[in-house]
Protein backbone atom coordinates (compact mmCIF):
# COMPACT_ATOMS: atom_id res chain seq x y z
CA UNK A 1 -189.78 -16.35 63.62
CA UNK A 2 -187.48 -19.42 63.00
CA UNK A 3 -188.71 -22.82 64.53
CA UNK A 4 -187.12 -26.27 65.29
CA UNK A 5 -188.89 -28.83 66.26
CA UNK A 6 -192.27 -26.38 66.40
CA UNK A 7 -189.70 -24.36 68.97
CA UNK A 8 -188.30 -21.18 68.95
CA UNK A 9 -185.45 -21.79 71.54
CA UNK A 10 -184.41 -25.79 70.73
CA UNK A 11 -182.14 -27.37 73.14
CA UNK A 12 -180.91 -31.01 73.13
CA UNK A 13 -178.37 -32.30 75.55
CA UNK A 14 -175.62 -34.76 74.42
CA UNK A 15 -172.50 -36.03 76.16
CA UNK A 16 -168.49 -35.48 75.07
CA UNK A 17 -167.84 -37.59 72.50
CA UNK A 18 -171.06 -38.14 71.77
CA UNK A 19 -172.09 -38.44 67.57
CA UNK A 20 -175.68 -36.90 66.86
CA UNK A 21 -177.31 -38.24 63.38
CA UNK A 22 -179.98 -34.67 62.46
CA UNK A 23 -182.84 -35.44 59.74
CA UNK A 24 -183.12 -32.28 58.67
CA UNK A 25 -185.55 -30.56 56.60
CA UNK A 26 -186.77 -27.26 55.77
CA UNK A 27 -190.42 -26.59 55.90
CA UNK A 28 -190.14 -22.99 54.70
CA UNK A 29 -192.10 -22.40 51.46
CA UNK A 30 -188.78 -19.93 49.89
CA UNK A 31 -186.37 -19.31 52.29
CA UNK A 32 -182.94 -21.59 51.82
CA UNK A 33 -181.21 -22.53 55.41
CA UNK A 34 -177.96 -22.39 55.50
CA UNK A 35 -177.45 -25.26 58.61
CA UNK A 36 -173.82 -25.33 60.97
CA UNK A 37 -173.07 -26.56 64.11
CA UNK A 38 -169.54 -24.26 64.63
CA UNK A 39 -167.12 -26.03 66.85
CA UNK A 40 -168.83 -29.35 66.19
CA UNK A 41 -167.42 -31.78 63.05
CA UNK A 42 -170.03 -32.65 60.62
CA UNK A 43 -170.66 -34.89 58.21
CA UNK A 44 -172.84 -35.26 55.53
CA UNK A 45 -174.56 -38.55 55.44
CA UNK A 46 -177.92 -38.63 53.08
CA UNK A 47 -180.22 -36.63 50.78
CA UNK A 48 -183.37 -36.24 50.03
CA UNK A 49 -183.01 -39.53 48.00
CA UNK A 50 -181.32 -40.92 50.93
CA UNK A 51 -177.87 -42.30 51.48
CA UNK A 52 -174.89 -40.72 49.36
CA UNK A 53 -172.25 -42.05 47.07
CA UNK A 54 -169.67 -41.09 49.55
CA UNK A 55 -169.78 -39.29 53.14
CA UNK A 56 -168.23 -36.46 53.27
CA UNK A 57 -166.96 -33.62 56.07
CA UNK A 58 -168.86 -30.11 55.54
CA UNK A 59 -168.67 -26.85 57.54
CA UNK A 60 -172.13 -25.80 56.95
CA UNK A 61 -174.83 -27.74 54.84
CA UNK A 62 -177.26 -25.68 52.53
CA UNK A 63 -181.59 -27.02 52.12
CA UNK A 64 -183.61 -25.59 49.68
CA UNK A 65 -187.75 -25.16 50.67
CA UNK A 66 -188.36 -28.40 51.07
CA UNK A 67 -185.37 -30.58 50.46
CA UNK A 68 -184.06 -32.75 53.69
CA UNK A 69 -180.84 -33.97 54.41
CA UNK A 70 -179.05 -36.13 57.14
CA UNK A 71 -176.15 -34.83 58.59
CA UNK A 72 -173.98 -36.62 61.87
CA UNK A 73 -172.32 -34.23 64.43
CA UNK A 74 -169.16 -34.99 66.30
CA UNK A 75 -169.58 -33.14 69.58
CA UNK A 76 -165.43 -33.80 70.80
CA UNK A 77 -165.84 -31.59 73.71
CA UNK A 78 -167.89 -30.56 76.65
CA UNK A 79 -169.26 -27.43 76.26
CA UNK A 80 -172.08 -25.32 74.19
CA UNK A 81 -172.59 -25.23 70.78
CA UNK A 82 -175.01 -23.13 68.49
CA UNK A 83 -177.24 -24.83 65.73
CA UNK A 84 -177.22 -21.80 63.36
CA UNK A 85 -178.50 -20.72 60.45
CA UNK A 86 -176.04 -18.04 58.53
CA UNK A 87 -176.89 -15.80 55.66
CA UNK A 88 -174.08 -13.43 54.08
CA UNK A 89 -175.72 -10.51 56.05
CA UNK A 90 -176.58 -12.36 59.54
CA UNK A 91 -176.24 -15.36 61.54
CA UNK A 92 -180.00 -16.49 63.02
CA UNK A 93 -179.45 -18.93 66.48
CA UNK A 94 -181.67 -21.99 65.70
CA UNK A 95 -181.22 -23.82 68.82
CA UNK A 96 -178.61 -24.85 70.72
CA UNK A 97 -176.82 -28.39 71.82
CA UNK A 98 -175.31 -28.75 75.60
CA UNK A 99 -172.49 -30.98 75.65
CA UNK A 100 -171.46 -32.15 79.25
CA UNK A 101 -168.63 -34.49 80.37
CA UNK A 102 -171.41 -37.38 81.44
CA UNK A 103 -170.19 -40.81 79.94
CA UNK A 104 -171.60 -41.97 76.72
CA UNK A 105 -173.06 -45.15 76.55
CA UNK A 106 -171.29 -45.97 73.43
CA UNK A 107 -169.20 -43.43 71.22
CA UNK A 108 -169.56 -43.93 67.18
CA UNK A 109 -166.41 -41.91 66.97
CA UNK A 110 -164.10 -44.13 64.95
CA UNK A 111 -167.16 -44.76 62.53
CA UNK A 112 -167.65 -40.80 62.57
CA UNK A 113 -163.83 -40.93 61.26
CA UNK A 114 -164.19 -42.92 58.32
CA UNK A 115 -166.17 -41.73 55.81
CA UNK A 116 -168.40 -44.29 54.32
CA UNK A 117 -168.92 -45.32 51.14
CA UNK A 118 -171.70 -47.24 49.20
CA UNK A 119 -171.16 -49.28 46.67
CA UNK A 120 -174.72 -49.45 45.16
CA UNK A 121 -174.83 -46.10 44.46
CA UNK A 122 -171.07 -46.58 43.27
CA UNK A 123 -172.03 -49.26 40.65
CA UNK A 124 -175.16 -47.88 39.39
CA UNK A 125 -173.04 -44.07 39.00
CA UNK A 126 -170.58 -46.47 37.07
CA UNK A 127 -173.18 -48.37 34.73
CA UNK A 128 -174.61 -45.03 33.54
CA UNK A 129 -171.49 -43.12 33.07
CA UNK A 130 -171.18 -44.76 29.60
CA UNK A 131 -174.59 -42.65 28.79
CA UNK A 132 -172.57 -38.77 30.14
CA UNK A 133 -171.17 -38.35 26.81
CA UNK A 134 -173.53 -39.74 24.45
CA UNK A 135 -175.27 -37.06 21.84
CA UNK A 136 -179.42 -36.93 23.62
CA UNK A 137 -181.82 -39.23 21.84
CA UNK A 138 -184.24 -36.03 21.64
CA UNK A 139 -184.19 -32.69 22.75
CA UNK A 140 -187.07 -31.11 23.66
CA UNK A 141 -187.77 -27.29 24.26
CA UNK A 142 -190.52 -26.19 26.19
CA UNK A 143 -192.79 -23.07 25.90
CA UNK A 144 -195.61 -21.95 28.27
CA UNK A 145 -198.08 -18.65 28.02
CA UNK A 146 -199.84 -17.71 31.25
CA UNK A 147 -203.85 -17.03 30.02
CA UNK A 148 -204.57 -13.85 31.64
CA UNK A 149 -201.65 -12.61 31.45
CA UNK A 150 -200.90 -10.52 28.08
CA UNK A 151 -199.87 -7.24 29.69
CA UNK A 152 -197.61 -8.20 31.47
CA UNK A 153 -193.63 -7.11 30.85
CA UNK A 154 -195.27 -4.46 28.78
CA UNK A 155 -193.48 -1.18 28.09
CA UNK A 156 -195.41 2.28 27.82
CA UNK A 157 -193.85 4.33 24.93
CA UNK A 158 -194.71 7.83 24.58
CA UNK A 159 -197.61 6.98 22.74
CA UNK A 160 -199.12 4.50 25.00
CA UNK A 161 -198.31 0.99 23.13
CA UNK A 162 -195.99 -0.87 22.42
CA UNK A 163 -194.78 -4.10 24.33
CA UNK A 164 -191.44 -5.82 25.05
CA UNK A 165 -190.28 -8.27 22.83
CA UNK A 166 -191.63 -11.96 23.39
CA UNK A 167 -194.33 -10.62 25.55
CA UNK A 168 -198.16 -11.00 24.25
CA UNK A 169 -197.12 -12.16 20.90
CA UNK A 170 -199.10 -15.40 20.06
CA UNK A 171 -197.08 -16.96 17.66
CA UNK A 172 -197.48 -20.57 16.88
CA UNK A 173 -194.35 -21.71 19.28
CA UNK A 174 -194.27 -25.20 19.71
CA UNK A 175 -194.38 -26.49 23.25
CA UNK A 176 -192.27 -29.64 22.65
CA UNK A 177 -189.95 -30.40 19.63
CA UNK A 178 -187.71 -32.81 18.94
CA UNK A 179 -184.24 -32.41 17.32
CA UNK A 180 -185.04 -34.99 14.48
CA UNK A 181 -188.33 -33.19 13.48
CA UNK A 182 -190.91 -35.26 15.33
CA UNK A 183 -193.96 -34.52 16.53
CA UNK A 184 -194.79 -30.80 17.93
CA UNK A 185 -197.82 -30.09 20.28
CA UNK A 186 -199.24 -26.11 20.17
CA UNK A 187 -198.32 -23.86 22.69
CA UNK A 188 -201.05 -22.26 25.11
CA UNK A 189 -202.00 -18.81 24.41
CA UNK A 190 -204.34 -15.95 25.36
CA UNK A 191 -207.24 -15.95 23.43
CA UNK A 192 -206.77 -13.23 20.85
């Protein structure tokens, strides 16, 4: 069962012309939505950080388990139009969005048909570019053993041992290194 808005059959009315701004974020714990509005013009607007660099027009937008997004719809037309989620195998009907011909109080269509632009983000994307192509002050790599555990990934042979390789060997791997040999904390391991 798919919800919106804690329904299972969603339904907003809007008016030709009309631009909807959706906050939209997915509450599923592993499932990734796959959000369109086909027949309506969208726009992607913010993130999960909020507002982007630049706006820019998307046919479908794509939320990870818990990631949010803001997203405007241009509804042009009069008519009805599905809020869907689509998988490769299957399209799922989220809700839907009646458009009638009713006057709009006030259409943001010429601001839906410039993209917008911010020039925070712009300058602070700018002052860190000079760091893109700089050689990494440190780099770290990082190990982890689940106690509890040690059998796991393990192969039966004929004789009844053996394991695959990197599984419940408790070598001394370091959990963080650093490129110019500093410090090195032990990894966790299975008592043994």
């Amino acid at each position: 069962m798919l919800l919106v808005n804690d329904e299972t059959e969603y339904a907003l009315d809007a008016s030709a012309g009309e631009v909807i701004r959706f906050y939209l974020t997915n509450t599923a714990n592993v499932r990734t939505f796959n959000v369109r509005i086909p027949g309506a013009r969208l726009k992607l607007a913010g993130r999960d950080h909020g507002r982007v660099e630049r706006e820019e027009y998307v046919e479908d937008v794509l939320l990870a388990p818990s990631e949010r997004v803001v997203v405007e719809a241009f509804f042009e037309r009069a008519g009805a139009y599905a809020l869907e989620h689509r998988t490769p195998d299957h399209t799922y009907r989220l809700g839907m969005v009646r458009v009638d011909e009713r006057p709009v109080g006030r259409s943001y269509a010429p601001e839906f048909a410039t993209p917008r632009r911010c020039p925070a983000l712009a300058a602070e994307r700018a002052r860190l570019a000079a760091d893109f192509d700089r050689a990494p002050d440190k780099t770290l790599a990082l190990v982890g053993e689940m106690p509890g555990m040690a059998h796991h990934g393990h192969h039966e042979h004929r004789d009844g041992h053996g394991q695959h390789a990197g599984h419940g060997q408790h070598a001394d791997h370091p959990m963080a290194t650093t490129r110019d040999g500093g410090s090195r904390s032990p990894s966790w391991s299975t008592p043994g």
